[in-house]
N, C-alpha and C. Protein backbone atom coordinates (compact mmCIF):
# COMPACT_ATOMS: atom_id res chain seq x y z
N UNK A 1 116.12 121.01 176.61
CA UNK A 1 116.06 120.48 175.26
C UNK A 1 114.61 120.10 174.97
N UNK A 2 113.93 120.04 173.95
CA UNK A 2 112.69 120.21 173.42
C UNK A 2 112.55 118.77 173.28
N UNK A 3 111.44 118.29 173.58
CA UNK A 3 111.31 116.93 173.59
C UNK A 3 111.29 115.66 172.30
N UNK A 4 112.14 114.84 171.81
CA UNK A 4 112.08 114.77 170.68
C UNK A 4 113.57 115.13 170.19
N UNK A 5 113.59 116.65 170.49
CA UNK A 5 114.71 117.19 169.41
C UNK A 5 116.16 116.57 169.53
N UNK A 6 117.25 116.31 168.73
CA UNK A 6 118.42 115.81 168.50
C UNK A 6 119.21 116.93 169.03
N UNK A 7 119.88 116.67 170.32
CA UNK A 7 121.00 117.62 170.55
C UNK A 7 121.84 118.02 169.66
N UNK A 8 122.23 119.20 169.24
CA UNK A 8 123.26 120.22 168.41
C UNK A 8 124.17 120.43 169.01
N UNK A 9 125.62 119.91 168.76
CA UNK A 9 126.94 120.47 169.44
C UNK A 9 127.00 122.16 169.29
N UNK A 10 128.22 122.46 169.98
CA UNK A 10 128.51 124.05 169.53
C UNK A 10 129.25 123.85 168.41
N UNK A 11 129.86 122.99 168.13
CA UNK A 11 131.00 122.98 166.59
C UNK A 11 129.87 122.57 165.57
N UNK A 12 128.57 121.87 165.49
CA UNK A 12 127.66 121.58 164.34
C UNK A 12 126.79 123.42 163.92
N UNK A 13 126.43 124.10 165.02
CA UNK A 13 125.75 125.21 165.00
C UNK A 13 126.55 125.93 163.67
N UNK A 14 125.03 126.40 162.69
CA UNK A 14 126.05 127.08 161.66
C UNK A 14 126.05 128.97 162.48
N UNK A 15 127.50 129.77 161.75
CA UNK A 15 128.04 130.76 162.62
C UNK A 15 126.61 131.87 162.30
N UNK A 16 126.74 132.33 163.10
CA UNK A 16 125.42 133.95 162.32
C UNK A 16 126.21 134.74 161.61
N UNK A 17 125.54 135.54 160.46
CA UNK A 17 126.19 136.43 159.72
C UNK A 17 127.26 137.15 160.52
N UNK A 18 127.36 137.59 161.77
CA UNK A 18 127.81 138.68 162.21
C UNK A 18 129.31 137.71 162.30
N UNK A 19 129.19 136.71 162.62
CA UNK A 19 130.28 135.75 163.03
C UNK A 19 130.91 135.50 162.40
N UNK A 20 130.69 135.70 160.52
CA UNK A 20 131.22 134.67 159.76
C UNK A 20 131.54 136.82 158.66
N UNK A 21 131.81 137.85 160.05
CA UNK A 21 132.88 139.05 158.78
C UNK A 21 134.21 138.70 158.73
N UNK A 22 134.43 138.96 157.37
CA UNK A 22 135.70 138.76 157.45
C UNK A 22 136.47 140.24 157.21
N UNK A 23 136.95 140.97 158.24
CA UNK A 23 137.37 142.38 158.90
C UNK A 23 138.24 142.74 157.53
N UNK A 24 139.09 141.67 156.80
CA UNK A 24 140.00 142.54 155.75
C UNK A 24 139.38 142.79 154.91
N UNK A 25 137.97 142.19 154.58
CA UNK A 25 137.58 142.16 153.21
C UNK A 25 136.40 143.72 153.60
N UNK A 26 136.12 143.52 154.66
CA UNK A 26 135.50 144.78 154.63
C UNK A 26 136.21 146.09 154.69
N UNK A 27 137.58 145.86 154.79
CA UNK A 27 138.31 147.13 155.03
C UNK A 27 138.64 147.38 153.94
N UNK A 28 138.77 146.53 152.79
CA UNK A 28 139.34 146.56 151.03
C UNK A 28 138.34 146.91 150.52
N UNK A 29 136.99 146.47 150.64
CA UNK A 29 135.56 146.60 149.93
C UNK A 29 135.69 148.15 149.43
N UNK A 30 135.44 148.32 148.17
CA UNK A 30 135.18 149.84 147.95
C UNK A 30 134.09 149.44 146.31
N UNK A 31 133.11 150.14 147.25
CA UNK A 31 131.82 150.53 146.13
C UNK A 31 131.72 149.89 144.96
N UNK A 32 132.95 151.25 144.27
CA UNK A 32 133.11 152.07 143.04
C UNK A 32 134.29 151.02 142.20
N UNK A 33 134.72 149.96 142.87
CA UNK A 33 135.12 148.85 142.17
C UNK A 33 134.26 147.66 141.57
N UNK A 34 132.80 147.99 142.03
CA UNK A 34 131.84 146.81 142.18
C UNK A 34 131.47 146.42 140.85
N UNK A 35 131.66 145.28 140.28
CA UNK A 35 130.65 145.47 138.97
C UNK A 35 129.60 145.57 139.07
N UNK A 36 128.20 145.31 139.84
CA UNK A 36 126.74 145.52 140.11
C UNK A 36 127.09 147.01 140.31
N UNK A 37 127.79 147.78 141.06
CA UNK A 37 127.51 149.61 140.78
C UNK A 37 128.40 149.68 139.57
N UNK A 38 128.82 149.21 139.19
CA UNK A 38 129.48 149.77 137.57
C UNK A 38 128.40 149.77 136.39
N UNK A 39 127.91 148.50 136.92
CA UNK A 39 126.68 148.13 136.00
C UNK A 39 125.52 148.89 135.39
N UNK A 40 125.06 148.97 136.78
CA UNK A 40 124.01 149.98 137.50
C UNK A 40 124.13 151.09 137.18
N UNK A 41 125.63 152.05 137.05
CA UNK A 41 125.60 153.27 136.88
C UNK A 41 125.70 153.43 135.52
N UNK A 42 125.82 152.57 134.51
CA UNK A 42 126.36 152.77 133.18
C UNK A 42 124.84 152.26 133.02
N UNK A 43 123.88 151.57 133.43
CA UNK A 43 122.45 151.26 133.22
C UNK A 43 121.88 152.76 133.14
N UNK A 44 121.95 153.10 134.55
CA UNK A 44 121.32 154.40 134.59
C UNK A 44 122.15 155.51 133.40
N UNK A 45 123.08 155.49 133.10
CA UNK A 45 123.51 156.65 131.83
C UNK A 45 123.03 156.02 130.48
N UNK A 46 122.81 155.02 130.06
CA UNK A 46 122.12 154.73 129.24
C UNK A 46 120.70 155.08 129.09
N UNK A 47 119.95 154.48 129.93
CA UNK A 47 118.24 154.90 130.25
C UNK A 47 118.31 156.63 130.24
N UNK A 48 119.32 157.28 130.80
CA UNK A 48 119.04 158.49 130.25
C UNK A 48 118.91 159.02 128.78
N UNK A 49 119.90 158.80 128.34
CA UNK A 49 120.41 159.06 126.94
C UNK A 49 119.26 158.36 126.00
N UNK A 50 118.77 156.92 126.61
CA UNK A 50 117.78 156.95 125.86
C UNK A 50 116.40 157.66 125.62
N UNK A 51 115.97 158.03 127.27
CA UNK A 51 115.18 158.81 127.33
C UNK A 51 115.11 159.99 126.82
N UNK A 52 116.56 160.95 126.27
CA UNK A 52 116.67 162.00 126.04
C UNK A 52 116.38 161.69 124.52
N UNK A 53 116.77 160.75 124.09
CA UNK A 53 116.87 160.27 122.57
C UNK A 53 115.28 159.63 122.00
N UNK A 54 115.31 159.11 122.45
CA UNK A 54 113.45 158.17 122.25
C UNK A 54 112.32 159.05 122.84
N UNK A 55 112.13 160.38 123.73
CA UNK A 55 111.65 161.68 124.73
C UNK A 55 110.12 161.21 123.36
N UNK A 56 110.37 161.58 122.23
CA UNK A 56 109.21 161.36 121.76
C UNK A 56 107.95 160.53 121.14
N UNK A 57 108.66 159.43 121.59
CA UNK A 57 107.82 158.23 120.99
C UNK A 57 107.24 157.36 122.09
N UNK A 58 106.87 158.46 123.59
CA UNK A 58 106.68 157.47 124.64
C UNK A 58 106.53 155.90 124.89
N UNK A 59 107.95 155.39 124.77
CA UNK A 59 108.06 154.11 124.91
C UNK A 59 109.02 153.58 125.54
N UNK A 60 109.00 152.85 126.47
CA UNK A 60 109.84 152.76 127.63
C UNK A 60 110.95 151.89 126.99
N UNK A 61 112.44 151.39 127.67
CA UNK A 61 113.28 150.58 127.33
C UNK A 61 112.89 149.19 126.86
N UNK A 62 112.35 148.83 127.69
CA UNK A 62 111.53 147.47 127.96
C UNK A 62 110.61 147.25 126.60
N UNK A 63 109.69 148.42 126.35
CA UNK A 63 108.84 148.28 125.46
C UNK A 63 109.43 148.40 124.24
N UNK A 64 110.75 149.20 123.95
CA UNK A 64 111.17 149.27 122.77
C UNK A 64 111.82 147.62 122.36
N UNK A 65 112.17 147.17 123.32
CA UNK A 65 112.99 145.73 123.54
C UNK A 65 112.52 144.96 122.68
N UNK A 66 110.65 144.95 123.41
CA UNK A 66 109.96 143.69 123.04
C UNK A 66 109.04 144.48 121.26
N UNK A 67 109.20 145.63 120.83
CA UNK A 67 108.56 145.80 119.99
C UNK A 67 109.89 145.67 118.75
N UNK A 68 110.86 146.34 118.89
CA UNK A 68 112.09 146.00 118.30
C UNK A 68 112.60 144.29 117.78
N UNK A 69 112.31 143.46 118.82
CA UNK A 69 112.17 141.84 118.28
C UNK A 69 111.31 141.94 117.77
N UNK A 70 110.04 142.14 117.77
CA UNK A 70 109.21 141.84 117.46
C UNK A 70 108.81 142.02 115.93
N UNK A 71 109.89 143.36 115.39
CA UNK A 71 109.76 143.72 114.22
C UNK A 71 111.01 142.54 113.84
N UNK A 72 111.46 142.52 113.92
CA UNK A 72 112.85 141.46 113.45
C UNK A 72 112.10 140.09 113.01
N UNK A 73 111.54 139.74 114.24
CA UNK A 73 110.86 138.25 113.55
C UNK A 73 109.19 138.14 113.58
N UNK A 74 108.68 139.25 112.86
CA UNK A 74 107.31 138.95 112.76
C UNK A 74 106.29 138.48 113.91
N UNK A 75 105.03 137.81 113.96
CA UNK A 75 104.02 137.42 114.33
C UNK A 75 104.95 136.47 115.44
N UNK A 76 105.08 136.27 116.57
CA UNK A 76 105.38 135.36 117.92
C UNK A 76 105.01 135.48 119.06
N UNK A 77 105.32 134.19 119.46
CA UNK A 77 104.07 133.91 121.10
C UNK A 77 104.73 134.93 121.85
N UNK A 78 103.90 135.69 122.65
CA UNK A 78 104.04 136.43 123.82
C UNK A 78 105.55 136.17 124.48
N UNK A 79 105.10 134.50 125.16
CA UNK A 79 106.15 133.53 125.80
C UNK A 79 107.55 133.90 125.28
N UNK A 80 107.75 133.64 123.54
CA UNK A 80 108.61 133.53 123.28
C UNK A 80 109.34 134.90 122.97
N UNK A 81 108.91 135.99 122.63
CA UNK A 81 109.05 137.11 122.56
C UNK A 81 109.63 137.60 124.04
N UNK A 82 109.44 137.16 125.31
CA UNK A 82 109.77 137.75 126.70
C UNK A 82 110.91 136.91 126.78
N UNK A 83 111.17 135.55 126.44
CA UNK A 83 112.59 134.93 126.60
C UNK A 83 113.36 135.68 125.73
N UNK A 84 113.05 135.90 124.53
CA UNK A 84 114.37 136.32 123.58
C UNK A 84 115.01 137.80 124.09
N UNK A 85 113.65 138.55 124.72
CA UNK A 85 114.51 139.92 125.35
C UNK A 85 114.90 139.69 126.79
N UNK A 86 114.46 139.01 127.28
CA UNK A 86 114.88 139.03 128.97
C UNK A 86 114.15 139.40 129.79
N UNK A 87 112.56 138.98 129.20
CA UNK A 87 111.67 139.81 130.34
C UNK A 87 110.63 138.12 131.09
N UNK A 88 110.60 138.51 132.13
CA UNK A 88 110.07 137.39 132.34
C UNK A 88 108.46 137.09 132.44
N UNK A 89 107.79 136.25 132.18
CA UNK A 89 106.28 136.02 131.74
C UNK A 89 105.19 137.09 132.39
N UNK A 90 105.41 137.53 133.34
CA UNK A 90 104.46 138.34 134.20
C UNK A 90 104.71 139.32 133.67
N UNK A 91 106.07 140.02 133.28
CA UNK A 91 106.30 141.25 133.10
C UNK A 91 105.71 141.53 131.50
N UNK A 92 106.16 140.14 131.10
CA UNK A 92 106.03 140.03 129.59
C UNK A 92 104.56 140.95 129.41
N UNK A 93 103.52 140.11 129.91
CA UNK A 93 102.30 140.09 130.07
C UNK A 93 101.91 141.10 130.38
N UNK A 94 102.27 142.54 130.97
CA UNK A 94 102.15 143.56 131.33
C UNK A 94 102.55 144.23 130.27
N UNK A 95 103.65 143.71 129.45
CA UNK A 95 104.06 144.94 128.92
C UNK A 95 103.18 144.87 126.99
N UNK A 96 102.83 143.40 127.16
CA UNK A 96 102.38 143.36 125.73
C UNK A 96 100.62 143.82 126.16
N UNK A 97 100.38 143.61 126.96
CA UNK A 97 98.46 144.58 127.63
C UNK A 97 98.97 146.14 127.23
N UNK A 98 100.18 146.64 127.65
CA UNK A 98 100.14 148.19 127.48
C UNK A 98 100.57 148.29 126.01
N UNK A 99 101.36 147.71 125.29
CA UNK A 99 101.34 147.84 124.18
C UNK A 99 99.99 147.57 122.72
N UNK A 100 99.54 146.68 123.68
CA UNK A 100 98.35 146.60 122.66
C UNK A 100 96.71 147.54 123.02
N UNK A 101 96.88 148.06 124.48
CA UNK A 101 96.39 148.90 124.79
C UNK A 101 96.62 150.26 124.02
N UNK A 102 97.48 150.66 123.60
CA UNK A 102 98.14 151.77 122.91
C UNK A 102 98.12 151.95 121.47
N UNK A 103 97.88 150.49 120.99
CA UNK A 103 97.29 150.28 119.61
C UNK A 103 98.29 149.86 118.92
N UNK A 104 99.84 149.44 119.57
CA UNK A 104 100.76 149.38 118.97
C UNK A 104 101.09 147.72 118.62
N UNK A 105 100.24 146.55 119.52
CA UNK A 105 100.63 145.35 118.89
C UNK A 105 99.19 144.83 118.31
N UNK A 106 99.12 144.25 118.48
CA UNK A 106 97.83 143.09 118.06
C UNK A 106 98.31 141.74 119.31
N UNK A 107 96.99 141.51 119.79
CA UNK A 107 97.44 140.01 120.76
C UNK A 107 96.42 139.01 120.18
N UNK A 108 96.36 137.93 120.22
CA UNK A 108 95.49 136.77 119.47
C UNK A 108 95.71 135.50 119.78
N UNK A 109 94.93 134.45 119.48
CA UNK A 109 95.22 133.15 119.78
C UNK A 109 96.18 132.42 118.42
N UNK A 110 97.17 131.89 119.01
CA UNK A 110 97.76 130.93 117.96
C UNK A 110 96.88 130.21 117.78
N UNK A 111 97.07 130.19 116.19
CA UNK A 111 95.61 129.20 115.39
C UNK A 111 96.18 128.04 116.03
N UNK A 112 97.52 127.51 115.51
CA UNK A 112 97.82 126.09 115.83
C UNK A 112 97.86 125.80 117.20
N UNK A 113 98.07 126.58 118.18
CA UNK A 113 97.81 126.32 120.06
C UNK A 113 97.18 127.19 120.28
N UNK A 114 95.83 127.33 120.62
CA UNK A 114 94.81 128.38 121.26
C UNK A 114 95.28 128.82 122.50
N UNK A 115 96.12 128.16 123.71
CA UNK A 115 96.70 128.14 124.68
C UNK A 115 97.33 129.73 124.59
N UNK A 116 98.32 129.56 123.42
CA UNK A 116 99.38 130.18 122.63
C UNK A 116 99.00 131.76 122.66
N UNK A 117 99.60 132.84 122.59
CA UNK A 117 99.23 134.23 122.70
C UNK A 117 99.98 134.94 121.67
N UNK A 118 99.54 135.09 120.67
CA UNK A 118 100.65 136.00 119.70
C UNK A 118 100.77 137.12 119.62
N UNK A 119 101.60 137.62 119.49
CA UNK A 119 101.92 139.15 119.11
C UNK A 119 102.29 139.47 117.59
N UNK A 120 101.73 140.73 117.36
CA UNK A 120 102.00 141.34 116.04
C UNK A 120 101.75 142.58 115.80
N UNK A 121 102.49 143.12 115.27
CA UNK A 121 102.66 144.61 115.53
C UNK A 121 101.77 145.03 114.20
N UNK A 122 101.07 146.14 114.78
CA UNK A 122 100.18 146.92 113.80
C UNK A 122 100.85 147.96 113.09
N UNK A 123 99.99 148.57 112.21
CA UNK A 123 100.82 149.24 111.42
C UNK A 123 101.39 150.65 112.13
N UNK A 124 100.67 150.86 113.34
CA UNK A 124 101.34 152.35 113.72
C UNK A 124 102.52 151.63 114.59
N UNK A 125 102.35 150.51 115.40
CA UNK A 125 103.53 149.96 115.93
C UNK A 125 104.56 149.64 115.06
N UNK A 126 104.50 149.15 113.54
CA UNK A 126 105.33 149.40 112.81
C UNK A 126 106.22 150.41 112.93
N UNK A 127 105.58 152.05 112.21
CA UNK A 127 106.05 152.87 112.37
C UNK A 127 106.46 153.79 113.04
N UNK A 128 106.47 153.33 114.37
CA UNK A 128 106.53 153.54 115.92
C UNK A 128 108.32 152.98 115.65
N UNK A 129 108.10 151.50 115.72
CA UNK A 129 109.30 151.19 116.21
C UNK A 129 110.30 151.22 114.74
N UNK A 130 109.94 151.97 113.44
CA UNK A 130 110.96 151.78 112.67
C UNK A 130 111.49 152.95 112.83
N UNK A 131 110.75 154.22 113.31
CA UNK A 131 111.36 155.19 114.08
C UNK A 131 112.35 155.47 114.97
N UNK A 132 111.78 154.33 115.71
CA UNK A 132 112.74 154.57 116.61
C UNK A 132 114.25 153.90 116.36
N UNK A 133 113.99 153.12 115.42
CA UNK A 133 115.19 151.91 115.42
C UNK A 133 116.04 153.08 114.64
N UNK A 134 115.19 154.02 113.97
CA UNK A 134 116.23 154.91 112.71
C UNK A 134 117.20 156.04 113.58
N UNK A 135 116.78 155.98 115.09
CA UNK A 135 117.55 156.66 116.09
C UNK A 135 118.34 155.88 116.96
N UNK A 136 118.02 154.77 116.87
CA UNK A 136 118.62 153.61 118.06
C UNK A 136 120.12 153.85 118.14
N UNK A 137 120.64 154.02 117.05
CA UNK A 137 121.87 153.41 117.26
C UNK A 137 122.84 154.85 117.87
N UNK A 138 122.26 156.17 117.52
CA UNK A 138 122.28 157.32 118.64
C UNK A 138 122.78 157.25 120.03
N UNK A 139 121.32 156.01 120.53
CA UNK A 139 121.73 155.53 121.74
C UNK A 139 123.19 155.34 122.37
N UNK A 140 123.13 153.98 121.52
CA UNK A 140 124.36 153.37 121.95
C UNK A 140 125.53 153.90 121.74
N UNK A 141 125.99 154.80 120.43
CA UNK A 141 127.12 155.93 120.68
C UNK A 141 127.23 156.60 121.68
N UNK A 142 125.86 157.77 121.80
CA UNK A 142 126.42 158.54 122.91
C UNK A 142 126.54 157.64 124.36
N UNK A 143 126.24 156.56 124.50
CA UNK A 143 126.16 156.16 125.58
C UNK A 143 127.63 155.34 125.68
N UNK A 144 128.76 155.10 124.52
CA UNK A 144 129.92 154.64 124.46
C UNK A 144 130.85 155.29 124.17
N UNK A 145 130.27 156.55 124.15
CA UNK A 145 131.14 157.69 123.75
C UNK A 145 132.48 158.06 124.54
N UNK A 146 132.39 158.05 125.49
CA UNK A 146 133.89 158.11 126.39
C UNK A 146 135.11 156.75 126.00
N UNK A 147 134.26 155.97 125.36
CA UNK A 147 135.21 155.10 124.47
C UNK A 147 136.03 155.02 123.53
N UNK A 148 137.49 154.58 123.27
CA UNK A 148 137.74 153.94 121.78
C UNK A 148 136.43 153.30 121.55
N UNK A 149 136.78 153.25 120.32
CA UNK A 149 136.35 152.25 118.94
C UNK A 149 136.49 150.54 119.66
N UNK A 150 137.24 150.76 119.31
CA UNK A 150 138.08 149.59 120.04
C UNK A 150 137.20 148.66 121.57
N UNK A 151 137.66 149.90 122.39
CA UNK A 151 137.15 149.85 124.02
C UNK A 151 135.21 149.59 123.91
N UNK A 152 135.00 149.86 123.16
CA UNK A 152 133.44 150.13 123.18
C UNK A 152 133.14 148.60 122.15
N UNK A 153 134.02 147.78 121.36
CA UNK A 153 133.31 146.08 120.84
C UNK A 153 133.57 145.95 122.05
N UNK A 154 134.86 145.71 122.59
CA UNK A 154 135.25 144.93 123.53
C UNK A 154 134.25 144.77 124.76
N UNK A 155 133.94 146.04 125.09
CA UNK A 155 132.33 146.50 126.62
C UNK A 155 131.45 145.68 125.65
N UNK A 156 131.39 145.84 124.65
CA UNK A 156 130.01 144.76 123.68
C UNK A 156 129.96 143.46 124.19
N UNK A 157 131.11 143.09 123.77
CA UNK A 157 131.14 141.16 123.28
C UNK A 157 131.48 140.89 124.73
N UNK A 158 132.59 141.42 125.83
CA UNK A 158 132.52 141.46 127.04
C UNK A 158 131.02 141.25 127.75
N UNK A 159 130.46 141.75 127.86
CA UNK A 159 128.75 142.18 128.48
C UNK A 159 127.90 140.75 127.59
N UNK A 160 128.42 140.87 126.10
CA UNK A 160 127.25 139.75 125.64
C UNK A 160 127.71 138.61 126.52
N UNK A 161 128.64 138.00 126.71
CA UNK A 161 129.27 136.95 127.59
C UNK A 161 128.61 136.62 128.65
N UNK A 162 128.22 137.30 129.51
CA UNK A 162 127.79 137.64 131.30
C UNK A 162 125.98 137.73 131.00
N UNK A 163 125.76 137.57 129.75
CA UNK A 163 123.88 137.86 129.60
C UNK A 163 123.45 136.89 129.21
C-alpha cells in the first residue's frame, strides 16, 4: 500500500468496463434500430440532396444556415448568429472569415460594443442566399419524399423537440 494512501475494499473498487457488459443487451443491440444511425443516415441523405440541389452556389450546409438567418434578421453579432443556428463560437468564427472572405458578408465592430462582431450580408450575399432560399424548400421535399404528408410534419415537430 502506498504510503499515505486510504485502503480500498474489493466491494468500494468501481467494476472496469469489461465487468460492467451486460451479455443480453449486447445480444438485442442492433445498429439499424439506433437513433444516432437513423439520424446520421437521414443526415447524410439530406447533405446529399442538398449538395445535388445547392451543386451551384458553392456553399456548404453550415454556410447556408448562418447566411439564411442572417437574411431573416438583418445586421447581428457573429455570437448571436452561431447560437440561433447551432454552430458553436470557433466554428462560428471560421465560417463567418470564409464567408466574408468570399465577399458574401460584411464583418465590423458593433458601434454600441466594439467587443461585439457584426455580420451583414452584402449585396452578392444577398443574392446568393435569396437564390438559394428560392430552391431550399426542394431540399426538404426530396429529402421527405418517402413520406406522407402527414409522416413528414410529424419527422418535423418530432426532431424540432430533441434540438
Amino acid at each position: 500500500m502506498a504510503h499515505g494512501a486510504p485502503a480500498v475494499s474489493a466491494a468500494n473498487r468501481q467494476r472496469s468496463p469489461a465487468e460492467r457488459i451486460d451479455r443480453e443487451a449486447v445480444r438485442a443491440y442492433r445498429l439499424e434500430e439506433q437513433i444516432g444511425h437513423l439520424i446520421r443516415r437521414a443526415h447524410q441523405r439530406a447533405s446529399a440532396i442538398f449538395d445535388a440541389v445547392m451543386r451551384g452556389f458553392d456553399v456548404t450546409p453550415v454556410q447556408f444556415a448562418a447566411l439564411a438567418k442572417l437574411h431573416d434578421l438583418g445586421p447581428t453579432s457573429q455570437n448571436l448568429l452561431g447560437r440561433m443556428v447551432g454552430i458553436d463560437p470557433a466554428t462560428m468564427f471560421g465560417v463567418a472569415g470564409r464567408l466574408a472572405k468570399r465577399g458574401l458578408v460584411r464583418q465590423g465592430p458593433d458601434p454600441s460594443d466594439a467587443r461585439r462582431i457584426l455580420l451583414d450580408l452584402t449585396g452578392e450575399g444577398r443574392a446568393v442566399v435569396e437564390g438559394m432560399k428560392s430552391v431550399g424548400a426542394e431540399v426538404s421535399a426530396r429529402t421527405l419524399d418517402p413520406l406522407t404528408p402527414g409522416e413528414a410534419r410529424e419527422l418535423q415537430r418530432l426532431l424540432a423537440r430533441i434540438c
